[in-house]
PDB file of N, CA and C in Angstrom:
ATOM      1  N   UNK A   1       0.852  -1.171   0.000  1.00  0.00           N
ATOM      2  CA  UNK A   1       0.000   0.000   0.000  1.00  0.00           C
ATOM      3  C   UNK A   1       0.898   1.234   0.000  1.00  0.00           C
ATOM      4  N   UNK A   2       0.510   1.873  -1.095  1.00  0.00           N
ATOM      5  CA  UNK A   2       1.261   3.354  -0.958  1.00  0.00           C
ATOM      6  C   UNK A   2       0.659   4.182   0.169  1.00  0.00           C
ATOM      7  N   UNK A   3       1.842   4.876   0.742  1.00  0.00           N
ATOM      8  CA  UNK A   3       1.498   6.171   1.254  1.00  0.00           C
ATOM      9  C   UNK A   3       1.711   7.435   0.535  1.00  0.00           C
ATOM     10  N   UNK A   4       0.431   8.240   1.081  1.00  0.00           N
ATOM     11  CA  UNK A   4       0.785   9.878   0.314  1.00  0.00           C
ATOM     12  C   UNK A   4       0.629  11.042   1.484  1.00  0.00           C
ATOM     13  N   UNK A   5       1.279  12.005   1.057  1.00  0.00           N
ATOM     14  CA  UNK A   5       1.641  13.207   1.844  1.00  0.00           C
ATOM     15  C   UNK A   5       0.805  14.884   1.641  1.00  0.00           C
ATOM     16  N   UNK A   6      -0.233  14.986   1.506  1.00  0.00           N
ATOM     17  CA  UNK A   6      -0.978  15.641   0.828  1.00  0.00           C
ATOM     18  C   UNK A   6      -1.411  17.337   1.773  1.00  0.00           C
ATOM     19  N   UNK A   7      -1.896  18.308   1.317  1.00  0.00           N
ATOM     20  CA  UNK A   7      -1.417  19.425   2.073  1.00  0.00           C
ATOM     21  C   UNK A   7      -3.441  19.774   2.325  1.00  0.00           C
ATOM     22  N   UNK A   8      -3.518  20.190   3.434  1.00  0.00           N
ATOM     23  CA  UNK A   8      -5.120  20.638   3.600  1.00  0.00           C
ATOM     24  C   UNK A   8      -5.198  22.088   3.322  1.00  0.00           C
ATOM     25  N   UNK A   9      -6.252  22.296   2.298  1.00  0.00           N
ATOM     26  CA  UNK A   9      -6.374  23.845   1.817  1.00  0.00           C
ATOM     27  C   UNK A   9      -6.930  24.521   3.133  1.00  0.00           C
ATOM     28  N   UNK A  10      -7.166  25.812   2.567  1.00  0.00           N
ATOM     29  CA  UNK A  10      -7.391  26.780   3.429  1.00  0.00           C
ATOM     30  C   UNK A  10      -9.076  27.029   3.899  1.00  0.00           C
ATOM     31  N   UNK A  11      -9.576  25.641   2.932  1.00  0.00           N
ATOM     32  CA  UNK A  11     -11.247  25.409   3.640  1.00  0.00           C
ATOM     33  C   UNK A  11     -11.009  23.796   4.064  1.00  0.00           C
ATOM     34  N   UNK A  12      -9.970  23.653   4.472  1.00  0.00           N
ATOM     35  CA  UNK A  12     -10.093  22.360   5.186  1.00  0.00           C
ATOM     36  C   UNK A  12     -10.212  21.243   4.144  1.00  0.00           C
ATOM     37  N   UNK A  13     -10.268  21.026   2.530  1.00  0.00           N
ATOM     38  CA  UNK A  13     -10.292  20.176   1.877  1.00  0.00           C
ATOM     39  C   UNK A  13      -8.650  19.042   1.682  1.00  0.00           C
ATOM     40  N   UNK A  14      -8.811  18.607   0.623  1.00  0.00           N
ATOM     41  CA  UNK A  14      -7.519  16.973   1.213  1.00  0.00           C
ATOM     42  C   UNK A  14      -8.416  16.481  -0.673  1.00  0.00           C
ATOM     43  N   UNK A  15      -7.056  16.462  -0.975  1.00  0.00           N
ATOM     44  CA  UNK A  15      -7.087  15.972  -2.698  1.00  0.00           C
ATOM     45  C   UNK A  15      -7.068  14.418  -2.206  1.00  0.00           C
ATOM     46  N   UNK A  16      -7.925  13.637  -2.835  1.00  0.00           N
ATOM     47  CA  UNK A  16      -7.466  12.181  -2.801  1.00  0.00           C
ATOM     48  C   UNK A  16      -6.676  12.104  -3.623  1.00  0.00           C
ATOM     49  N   UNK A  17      -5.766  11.050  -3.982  1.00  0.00           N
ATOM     50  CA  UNK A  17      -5.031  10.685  -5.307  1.00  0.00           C
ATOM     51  C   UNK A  17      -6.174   9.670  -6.156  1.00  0.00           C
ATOM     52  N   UNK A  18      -5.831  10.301  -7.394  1.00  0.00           N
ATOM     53  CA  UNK A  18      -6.431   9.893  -8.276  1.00  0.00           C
ATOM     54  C   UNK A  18      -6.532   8.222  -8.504  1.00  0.00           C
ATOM     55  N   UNK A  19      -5.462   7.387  -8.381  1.00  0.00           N
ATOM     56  CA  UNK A  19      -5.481   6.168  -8.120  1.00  0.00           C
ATOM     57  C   UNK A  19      -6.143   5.557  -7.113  1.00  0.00           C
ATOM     58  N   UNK A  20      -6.182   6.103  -6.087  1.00  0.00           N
ATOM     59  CA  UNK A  20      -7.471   6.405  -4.889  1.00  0.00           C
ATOM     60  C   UNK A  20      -8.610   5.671  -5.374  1.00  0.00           C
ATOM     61  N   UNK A  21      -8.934   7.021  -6.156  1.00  0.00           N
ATOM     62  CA  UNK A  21     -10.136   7.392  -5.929  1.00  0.00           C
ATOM     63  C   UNK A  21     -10.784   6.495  -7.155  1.00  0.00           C
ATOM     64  N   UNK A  22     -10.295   6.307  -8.240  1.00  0.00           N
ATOM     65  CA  UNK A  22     -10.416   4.914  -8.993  1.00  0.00           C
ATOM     66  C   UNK A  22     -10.431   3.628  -8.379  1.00  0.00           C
ATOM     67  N   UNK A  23      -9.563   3.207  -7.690  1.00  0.00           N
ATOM     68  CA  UNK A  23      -9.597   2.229  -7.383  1.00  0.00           C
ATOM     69  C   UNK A  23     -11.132   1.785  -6.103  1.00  0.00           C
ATOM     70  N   UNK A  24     -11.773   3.122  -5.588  1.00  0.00           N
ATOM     71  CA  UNK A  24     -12.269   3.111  -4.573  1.00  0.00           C
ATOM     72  C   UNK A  24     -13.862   2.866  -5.166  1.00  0.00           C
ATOM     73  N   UNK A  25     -13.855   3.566  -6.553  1.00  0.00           N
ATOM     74  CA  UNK A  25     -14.952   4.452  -7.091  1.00  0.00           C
ATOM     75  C   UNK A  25     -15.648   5.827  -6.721  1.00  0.00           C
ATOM     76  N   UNK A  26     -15.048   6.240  -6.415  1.00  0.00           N
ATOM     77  CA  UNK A  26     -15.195   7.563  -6.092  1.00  0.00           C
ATOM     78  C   UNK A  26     -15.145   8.259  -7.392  1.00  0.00           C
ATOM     79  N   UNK A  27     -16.542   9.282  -7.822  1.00  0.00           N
ATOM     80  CA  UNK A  27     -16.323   9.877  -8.742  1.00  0.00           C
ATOM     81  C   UNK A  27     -16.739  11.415  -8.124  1.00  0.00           C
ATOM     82  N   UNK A  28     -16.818  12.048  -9.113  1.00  0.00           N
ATOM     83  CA  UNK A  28     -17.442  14.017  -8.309  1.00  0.00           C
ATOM     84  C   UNK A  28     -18.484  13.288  -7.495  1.00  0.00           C
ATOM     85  N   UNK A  29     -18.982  14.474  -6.513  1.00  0.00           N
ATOM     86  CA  UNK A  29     -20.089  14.268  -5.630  1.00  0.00           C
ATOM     87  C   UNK A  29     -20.413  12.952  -5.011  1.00  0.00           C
ATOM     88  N   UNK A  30     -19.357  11.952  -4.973  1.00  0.00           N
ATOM     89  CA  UNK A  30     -19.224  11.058  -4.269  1.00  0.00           C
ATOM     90  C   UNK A  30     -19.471  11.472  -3.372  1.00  0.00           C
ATOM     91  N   UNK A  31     -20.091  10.872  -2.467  1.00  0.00           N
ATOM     92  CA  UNK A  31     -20.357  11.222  -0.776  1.00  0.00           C
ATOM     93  C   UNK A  31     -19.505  10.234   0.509  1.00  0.00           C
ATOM     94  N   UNK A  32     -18.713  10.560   1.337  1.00  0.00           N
ATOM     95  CA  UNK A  32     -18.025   9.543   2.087  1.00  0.00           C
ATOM     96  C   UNK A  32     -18.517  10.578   3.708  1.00  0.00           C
ATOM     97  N   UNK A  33     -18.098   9.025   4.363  1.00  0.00           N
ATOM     98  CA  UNK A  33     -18.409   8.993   5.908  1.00  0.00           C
ATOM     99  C   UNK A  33     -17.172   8.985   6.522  1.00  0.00           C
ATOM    100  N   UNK A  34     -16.921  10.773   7.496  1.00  0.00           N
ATOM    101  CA  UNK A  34     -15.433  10.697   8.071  1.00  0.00           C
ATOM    102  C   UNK A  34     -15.720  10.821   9.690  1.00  0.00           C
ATOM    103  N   UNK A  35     -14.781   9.833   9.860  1.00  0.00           N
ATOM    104  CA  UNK A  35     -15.136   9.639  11.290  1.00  0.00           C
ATOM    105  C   UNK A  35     -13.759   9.881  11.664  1.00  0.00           C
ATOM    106  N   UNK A  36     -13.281  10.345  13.128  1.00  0.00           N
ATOM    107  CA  UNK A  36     -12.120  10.731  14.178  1.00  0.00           C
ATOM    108  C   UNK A  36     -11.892   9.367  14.784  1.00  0.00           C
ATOM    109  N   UNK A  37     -11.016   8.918  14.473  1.00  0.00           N
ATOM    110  CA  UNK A  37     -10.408   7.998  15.223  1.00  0.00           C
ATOM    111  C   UNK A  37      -9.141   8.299  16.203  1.00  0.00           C
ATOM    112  N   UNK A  38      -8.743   7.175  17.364  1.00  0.00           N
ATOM    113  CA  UNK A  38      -7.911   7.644  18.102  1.00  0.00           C
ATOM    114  C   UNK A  38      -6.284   8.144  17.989  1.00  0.00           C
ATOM    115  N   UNK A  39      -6.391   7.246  16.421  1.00  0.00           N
ATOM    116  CA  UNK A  39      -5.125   7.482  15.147  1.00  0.00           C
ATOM    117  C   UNK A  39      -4.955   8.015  14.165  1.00  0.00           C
ATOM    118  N   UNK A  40      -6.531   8.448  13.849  1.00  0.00           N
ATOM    119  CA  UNK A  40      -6.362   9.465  12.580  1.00  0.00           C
ATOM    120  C   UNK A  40      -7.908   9.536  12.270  1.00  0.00           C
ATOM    121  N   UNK A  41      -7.994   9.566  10.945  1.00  0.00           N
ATOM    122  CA  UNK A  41      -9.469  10.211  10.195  1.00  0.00           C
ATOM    123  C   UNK A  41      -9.582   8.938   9.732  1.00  0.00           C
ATOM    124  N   UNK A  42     -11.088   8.098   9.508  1.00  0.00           N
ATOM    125  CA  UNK A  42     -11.144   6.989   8.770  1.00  0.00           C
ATOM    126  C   UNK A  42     -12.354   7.575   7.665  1.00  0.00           C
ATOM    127  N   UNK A  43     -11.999   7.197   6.643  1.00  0.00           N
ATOM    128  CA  UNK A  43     -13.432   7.677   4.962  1.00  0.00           C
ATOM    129  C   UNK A  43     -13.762   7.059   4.539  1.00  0.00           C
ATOM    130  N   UNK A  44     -14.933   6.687   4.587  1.00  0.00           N
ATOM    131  CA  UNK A  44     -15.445   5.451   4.293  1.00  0.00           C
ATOM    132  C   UNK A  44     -16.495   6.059   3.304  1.00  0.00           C
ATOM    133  N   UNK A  45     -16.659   5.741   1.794  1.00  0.00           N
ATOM    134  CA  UNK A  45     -17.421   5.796   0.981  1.00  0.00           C
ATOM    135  C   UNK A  45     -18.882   5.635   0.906  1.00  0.00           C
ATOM    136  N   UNK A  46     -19.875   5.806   0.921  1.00  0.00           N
ATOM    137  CA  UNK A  46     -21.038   5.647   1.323  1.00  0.00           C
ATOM    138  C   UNK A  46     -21.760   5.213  -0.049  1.00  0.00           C
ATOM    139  N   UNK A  47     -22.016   4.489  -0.210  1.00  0.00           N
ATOM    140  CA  UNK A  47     -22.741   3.186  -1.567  1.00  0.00           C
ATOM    141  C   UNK A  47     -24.015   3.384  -1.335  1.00  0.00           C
ATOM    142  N   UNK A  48     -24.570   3.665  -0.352  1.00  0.00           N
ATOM    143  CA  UNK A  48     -25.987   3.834  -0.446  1.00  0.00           C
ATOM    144  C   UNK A  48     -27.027   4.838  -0.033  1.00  0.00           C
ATOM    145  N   UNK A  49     -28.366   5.016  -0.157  1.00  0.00           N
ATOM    146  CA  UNK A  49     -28.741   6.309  -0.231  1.00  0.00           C
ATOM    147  C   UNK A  49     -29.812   5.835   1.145  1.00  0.00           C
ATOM    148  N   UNK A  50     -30.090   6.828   2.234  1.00  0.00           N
ATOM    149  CA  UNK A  50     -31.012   6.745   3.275  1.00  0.00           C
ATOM    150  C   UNK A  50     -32.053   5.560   2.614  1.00  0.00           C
ATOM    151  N   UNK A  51     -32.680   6.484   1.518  1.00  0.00           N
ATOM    152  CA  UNK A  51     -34.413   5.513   1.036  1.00  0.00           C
ATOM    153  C   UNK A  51     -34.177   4.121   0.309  1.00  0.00           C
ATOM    154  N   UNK A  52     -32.632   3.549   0.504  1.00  0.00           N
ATOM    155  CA  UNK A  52     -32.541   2.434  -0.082  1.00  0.00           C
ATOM    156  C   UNK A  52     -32.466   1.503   1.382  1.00  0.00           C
ATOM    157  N   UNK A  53     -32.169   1.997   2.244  1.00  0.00           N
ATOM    158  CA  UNK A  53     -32.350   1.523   3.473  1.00  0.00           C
ATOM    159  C   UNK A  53     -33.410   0.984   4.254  1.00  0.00           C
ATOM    160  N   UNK A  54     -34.745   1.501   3.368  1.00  0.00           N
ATOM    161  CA  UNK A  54     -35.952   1.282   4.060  1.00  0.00           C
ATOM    162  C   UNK A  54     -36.321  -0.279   4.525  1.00  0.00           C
ATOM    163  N   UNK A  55     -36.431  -0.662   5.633  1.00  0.00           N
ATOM    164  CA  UNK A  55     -36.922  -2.202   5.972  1.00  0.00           C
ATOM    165  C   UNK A  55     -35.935  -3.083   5.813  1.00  0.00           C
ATOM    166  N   UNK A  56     -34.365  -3.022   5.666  1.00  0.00           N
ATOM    167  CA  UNK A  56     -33.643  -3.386   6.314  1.00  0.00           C
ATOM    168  C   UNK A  56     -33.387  -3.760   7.729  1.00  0.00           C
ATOM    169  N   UNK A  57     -33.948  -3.046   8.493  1.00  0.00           N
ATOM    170  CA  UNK A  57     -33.388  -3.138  10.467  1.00  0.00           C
ATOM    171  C   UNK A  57     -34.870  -3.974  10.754  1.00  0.00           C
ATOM    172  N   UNK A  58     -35.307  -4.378  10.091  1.00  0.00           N
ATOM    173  CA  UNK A  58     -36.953  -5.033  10.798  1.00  0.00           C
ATOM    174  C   UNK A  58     -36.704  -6.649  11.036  1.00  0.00           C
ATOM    175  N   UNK A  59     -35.768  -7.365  10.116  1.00  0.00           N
ATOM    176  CA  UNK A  59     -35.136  -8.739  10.772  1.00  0.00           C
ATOM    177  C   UNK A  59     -34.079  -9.110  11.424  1.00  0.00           C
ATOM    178  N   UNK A  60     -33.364  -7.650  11.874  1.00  0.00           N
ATOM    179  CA  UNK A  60     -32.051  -7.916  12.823  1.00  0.00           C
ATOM    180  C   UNK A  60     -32.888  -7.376  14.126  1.00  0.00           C
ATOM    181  N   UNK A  61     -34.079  -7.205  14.475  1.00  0.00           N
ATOM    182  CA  UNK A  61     -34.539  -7.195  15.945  1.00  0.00           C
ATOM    183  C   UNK A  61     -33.464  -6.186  16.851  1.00  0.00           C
ATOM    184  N   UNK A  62     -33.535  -5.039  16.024  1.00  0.00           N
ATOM    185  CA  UNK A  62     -32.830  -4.140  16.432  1.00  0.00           C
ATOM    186  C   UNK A  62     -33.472  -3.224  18.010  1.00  0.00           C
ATOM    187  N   UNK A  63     -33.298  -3.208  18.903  1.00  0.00           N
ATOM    188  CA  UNK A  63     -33.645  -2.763  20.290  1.00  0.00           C
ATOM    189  C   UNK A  63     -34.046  -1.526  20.529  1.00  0.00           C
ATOM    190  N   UNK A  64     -32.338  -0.846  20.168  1.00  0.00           N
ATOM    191  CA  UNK A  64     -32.175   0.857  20.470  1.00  0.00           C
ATOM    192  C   UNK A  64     -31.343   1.558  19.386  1.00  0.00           C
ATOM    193  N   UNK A  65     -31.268   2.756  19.943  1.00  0.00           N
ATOM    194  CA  UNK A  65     -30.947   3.817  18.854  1.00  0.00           C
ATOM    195  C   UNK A  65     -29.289   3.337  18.478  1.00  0.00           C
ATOM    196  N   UNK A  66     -28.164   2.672  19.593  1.00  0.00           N
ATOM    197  CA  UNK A  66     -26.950   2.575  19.369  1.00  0.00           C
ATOM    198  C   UNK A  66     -26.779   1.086  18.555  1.00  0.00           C
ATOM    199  N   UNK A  67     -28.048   0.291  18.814  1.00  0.00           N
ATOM    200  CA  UNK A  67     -27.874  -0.648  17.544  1.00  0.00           C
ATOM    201  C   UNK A  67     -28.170  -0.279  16.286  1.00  0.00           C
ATOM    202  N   UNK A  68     -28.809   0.363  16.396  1.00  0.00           N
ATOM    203  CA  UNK A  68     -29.462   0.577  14.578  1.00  0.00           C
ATOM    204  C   UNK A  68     -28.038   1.693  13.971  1.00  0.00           C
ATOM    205  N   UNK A  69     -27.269   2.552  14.793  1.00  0.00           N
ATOM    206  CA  UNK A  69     -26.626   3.320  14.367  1.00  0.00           C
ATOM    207  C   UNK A  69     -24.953   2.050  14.079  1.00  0.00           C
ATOM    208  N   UNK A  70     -24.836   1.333  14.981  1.00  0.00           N
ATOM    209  CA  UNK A  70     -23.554  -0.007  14.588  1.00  0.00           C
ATOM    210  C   UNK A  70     -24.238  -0.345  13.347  1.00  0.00           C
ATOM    211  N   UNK A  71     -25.237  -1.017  13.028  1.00  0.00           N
ATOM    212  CA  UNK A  71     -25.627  -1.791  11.647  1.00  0.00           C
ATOM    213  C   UNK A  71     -25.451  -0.713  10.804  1.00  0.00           C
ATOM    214  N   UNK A  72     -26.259   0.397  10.514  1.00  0.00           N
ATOM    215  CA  UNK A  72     -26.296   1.472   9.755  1.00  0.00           C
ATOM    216  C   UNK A  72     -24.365   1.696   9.114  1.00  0.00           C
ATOM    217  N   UNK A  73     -23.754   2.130  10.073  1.00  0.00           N
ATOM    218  CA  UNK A  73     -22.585   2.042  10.045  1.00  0.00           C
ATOM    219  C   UNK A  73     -21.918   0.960   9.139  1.00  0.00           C
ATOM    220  N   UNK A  74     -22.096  -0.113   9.458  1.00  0.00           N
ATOM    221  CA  UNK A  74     -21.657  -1.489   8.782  1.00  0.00           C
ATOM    222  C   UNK A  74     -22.396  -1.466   7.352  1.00  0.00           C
ATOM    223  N   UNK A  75     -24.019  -1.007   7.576  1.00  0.00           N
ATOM    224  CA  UNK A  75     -24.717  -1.016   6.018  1.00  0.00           C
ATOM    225  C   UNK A  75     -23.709   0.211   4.938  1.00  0.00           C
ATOM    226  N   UNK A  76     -23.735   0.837   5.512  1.00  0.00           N
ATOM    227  CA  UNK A  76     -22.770   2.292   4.669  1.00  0.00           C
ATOM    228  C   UNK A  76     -21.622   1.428   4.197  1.00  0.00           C
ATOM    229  N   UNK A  77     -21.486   1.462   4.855  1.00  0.00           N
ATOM    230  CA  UNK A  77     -19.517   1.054   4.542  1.00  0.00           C
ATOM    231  C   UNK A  77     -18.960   0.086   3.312  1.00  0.00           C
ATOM    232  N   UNK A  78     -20.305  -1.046   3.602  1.00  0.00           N
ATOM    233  CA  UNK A  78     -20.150  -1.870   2.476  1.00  0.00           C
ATOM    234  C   UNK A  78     -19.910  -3.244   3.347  1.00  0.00           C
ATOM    235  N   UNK A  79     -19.821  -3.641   4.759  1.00  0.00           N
ATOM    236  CA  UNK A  79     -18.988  -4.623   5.369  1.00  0.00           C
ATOM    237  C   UNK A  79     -20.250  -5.873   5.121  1.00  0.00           C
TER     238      UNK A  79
END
């Protein structure tokens, strides 16, 4: 895995590399999920849209709000 060294503009943006972002599928207006981790930033691409979600969580007997937000999480991501 390559590493890259990349500079944050002056509105807070971060160029992916183009090999990236191919390899990822990321095209314009791609939408990704950035979360703070205790080591860095993790971006996770987001493949799917809220209303494709509908009636998914009704056979995992989901409880509370911090389960549906772990699955949700896992549904985004792609896992």
């Amino acid at each position: 895995m390559k590493a890259y060294v990349k500079k944050v503009g002056a509105r807070g943006e971060v160029v992916i590399p183009k090999s990236i972002r191919n390899e990822k599928g990321l095209e314009t207006n791609s939408r990704l999920e950035i979360i703070p981790t205790k080591n860095g930033i993790l971006m996770i691409p987001i493949r799917k849209k809220v209303s494709e979600l509908a009636g998914l969580f009704g056979d995992l007997g989901v409880k509370n709000v911090d389960e549906l937000d772990a699955i949700t999480h896992e549904l985004l991501a792609g896992i």
